[in-house]
Protein backbone atom coordinates (compact mmCIF):
# COMPACT_ATOMS: atom_id res chain seq x y z
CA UNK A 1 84.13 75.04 110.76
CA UNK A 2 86.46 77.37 112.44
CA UNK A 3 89.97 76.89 114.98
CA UNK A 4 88.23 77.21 118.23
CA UNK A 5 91.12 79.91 119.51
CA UNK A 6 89.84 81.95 116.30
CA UNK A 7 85.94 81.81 117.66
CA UNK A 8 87.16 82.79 121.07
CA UNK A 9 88.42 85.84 119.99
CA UNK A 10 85.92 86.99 117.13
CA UNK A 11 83.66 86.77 120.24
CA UNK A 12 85.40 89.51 121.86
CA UNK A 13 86.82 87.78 125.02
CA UNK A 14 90.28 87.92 124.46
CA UNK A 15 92.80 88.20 122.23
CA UNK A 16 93.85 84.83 119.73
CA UNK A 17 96.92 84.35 121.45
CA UNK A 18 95.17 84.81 125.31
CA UNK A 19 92.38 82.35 123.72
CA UNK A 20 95.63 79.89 123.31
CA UNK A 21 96.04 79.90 126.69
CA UNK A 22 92.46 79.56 128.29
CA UNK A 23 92.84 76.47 125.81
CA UNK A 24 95.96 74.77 126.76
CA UNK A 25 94.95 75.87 130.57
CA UNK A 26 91.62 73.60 130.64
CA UNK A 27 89.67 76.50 130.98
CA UNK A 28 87.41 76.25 127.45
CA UNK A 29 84.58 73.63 126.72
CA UNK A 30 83.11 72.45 123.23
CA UNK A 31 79.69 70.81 124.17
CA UNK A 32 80.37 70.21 128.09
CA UNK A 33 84.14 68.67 127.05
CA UNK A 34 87.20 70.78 128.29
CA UNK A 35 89.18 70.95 125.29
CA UNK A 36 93.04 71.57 125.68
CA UNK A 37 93.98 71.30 122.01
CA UNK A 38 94.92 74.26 119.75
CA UNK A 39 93.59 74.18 116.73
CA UNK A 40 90.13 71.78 116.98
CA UNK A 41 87.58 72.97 115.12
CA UNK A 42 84.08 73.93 115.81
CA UNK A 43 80.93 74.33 113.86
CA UNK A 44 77.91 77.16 114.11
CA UNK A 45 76.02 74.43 116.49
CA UNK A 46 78.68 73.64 119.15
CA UNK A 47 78.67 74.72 122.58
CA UNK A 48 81.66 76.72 123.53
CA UNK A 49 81.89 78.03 126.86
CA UNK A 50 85.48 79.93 128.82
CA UNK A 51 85.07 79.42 132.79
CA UNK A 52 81.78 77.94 132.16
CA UNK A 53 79.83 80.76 130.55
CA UNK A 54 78.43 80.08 126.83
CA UNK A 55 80.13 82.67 124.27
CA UNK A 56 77.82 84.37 121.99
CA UNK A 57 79.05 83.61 118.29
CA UNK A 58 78.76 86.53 115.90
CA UNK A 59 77.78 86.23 112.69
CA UNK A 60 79.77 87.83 110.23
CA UNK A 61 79.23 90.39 108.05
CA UNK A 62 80.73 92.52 104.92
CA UNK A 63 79.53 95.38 103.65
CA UNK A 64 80.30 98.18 100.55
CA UNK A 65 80.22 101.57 102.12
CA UNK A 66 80.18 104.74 99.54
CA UNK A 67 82.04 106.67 102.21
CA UNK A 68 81.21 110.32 102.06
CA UNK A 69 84.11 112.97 102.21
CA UNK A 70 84.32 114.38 105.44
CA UNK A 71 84.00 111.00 107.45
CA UNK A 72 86.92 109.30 109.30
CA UNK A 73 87.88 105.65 107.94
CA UNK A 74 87.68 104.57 111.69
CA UNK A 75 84.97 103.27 114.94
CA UNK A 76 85.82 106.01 117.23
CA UNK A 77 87.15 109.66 116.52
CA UNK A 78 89.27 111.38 119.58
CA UNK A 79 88.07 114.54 118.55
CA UNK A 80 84.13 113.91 117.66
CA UNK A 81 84.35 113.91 114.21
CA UNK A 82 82.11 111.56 112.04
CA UNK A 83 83.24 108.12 111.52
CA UNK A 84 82.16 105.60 109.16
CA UNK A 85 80.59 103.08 111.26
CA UNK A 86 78.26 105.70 112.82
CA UNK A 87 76.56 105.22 109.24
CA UNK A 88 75.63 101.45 110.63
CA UNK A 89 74.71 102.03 113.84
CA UNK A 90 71.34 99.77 113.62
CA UNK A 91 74.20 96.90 112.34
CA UNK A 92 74.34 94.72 115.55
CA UNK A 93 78.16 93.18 114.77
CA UNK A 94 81.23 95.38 115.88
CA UNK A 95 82.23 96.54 112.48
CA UNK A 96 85.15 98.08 111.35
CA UNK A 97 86.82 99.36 108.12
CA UNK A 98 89.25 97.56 105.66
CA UNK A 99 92.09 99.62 105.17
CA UNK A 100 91.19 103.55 104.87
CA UNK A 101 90.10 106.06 102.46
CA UNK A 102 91.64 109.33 103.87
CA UNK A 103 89.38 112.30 105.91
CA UNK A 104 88.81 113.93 102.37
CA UNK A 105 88.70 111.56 100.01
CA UNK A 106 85.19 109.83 99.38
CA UNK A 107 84.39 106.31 97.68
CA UNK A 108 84.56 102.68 97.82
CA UNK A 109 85.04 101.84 101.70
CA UNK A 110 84.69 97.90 102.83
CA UNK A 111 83.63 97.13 106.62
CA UNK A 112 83.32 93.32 108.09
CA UNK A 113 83.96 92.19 111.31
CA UNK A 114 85.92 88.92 109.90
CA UNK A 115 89.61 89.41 110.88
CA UNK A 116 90.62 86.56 108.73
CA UNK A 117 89.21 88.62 105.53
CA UNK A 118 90.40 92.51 106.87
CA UNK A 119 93.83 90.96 107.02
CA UNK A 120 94.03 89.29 103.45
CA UNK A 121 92.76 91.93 101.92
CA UNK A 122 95.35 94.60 103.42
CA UNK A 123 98.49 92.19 102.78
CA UNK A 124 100.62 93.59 100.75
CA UNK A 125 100.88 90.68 98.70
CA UNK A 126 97.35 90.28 97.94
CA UNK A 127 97.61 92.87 94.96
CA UNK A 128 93.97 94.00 94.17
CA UNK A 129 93.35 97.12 91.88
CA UNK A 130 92.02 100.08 93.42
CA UNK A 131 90.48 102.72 90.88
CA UNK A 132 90.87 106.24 91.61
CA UNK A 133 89.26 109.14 90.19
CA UNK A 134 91.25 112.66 91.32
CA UNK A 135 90.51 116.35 90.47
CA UNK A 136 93.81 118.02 89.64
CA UNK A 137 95.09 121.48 89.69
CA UNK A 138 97.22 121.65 85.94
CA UNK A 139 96.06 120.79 82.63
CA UNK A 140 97.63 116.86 82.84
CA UNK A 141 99.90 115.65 80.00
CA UNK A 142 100.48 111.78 79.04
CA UNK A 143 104.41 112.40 79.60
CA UNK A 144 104.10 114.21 82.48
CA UNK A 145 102.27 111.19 83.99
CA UNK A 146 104.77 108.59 82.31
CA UNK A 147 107.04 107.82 85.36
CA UNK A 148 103.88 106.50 87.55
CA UNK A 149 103.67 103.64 85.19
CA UNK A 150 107.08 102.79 85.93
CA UNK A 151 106.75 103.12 90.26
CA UNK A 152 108.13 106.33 91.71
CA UNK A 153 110.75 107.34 94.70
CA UNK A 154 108.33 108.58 97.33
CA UNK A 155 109.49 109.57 100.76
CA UNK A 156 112.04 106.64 100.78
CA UNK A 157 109.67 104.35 99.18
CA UNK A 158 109.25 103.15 95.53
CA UNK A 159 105.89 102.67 94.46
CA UNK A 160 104.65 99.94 92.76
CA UNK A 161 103.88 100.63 88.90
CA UNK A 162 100.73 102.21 88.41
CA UNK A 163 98.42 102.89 85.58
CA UNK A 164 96.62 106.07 84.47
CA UNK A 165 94.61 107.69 82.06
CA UNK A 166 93.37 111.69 81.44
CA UNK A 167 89.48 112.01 81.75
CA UNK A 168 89.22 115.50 80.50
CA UNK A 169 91.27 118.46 80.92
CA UNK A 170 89.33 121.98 81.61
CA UNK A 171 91.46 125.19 80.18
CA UNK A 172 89.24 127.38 81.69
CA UNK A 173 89.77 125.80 85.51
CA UNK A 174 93.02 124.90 84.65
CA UNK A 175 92.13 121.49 86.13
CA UNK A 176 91.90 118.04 84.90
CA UNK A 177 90.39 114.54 85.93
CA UNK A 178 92.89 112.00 85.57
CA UNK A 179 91.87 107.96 86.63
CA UNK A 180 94.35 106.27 88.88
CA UNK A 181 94.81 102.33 89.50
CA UNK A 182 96.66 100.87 91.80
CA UNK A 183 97.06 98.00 94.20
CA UNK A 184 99.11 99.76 97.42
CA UNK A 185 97.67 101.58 99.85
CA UNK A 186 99.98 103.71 101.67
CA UNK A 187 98.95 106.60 103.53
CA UNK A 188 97.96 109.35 101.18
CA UNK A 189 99.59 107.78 98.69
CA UNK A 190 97.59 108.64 95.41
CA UNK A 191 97.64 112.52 96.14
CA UNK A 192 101.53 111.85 96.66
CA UNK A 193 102.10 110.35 93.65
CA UNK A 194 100.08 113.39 91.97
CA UNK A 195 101.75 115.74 93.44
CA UNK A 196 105.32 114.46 92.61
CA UNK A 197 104.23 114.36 89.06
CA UNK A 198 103.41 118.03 89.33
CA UNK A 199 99.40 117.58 89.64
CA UNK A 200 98.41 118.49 93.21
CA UNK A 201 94.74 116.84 94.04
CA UNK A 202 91.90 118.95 94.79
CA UNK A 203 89.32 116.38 95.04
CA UNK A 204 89.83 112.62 95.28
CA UNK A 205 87.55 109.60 95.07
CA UNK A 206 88.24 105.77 94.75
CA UNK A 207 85.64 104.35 91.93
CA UNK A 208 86.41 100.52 92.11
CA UNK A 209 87.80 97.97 94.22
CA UNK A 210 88.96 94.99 92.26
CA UNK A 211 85.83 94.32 90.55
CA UNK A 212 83.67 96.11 93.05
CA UNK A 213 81.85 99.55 91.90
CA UNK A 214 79.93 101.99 93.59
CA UNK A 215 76.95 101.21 91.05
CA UNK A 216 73.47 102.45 92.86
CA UNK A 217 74.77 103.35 95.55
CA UNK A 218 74.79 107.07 96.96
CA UNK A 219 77.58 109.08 99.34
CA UNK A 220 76.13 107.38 102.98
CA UNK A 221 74.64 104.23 101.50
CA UNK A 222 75.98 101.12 101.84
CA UNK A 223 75.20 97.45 100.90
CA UNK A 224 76.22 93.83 101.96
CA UNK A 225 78.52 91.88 99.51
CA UNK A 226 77.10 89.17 98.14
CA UNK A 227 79.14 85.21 98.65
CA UNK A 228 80.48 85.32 95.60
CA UNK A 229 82.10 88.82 96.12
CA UNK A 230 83.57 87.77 99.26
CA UNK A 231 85.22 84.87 97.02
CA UNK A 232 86.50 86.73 94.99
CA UNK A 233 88.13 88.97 96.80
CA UNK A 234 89.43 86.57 98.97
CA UNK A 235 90.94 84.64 96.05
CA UNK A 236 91.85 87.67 94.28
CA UNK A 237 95.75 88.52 93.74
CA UNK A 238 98.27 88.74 91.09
């Protein structure tokens, strides 16, 4: 069961608080009944018409997405450039991503079309763990890295405490892997960290999300989370 204003708007004819309105103004039906009161609930097999036309309910969907670098975390680009849901064009719901992974930086990418979901999962208080793998220039040290364990002044911000470990360093690249987790996601904000630490990133990727991996899947391919993903996720914070 859903609020009826909620179903209105996942439907794509107007907005949750203009759905409010058609409400309160007589102008929605549940099963032939004009219903004036916010907040009834509805079920998969009601009827729910706005001026007397029958909405068409979406079903909802989530999906992993092993964004590839080079792709914009968005629906539509301004200037033509790829953009992730043109990897699910056959997908009949009006996707779109959770959060971002930036223009460069490839990985673990969610889409869905449920509102509800997109916005608990960008919160800032629901806290789940984003792994990130980054290509450095600089062989890293452990001390060097210290302070992003403890959050970091960034731009007028203080990042939440993050924690790290050194992959492998390469002497004759002078470049290391380090791993990254955090649970923010500001704009850029793993190659800023780097970079105030004295590691700029050459090559970024984000490996998990919460408990979610990129396990069989290659750069383009996607897959639909399963009901006890969604769950979690939606129950996971700290």
């Amino acid at each position: 069961m859903e609020r009826l204003q909620k179903v209105i708007a996942h439907a794509g004819i107007a907005s949750r608080r203009k759905a409010e309105e058609y409400i309160v103004n007589g102008r929605v039906k549940v099963n032939g009944k004009i219903i004036r009161e916010l907040g009834t609930q509805v079920g998969k097999n009601d009827k729910v018409e706005v001026d007397d036309v029958p909405i068409y309910k979406e079903e909802y969907g989530y999906y992993l997405f092993y964004k590839p670098k080079g792709v914009i975390s968005a629906v539509s680009d301004d200037k033509g450039r790829k953009v992730v849901t043109d990897f699910f064009s056959h997908i009949k719901e009006r996707i779109y991503p959770v959060g971002r992974l930036d223009y460069d930086t490839s990985g673990l990418l969610l889409l869905t079309n449920d509102g509800e979901f997109s916005q608990k999962l960008t919160h800032p208080s629901h806290e789940i763990d984003k792994v990130y793998v980054a290509k450095v220039k600089g062989l890293a040290k452990k001390h060097d890295l210290l302070p992003l364990t403890k959050g970091m002044k960034i731009e007028g911000y203080k990042t939440a405490p993050a924690a790290f470990e050194i992959i492998s360093v390469d002497l004759k690249t002078n470049t290391s892997i380090v791993e990254l987790t955090i649970h923010e996601g500001r704009n850029h904000q793993v190659k800023k960290m780097l970079q105030a630490v004295g590691y700029p990133v050459q090559k970024l990727k984000r490996e998990k999300y919460g408990d979610l991996t990129l396990k069989g899947l290659r750069p383009g391919e996607y897959r639909n989370l399963n009901k006890k993903e969604i769950s979690v996720l939606m129950n996971q914070s700290k």
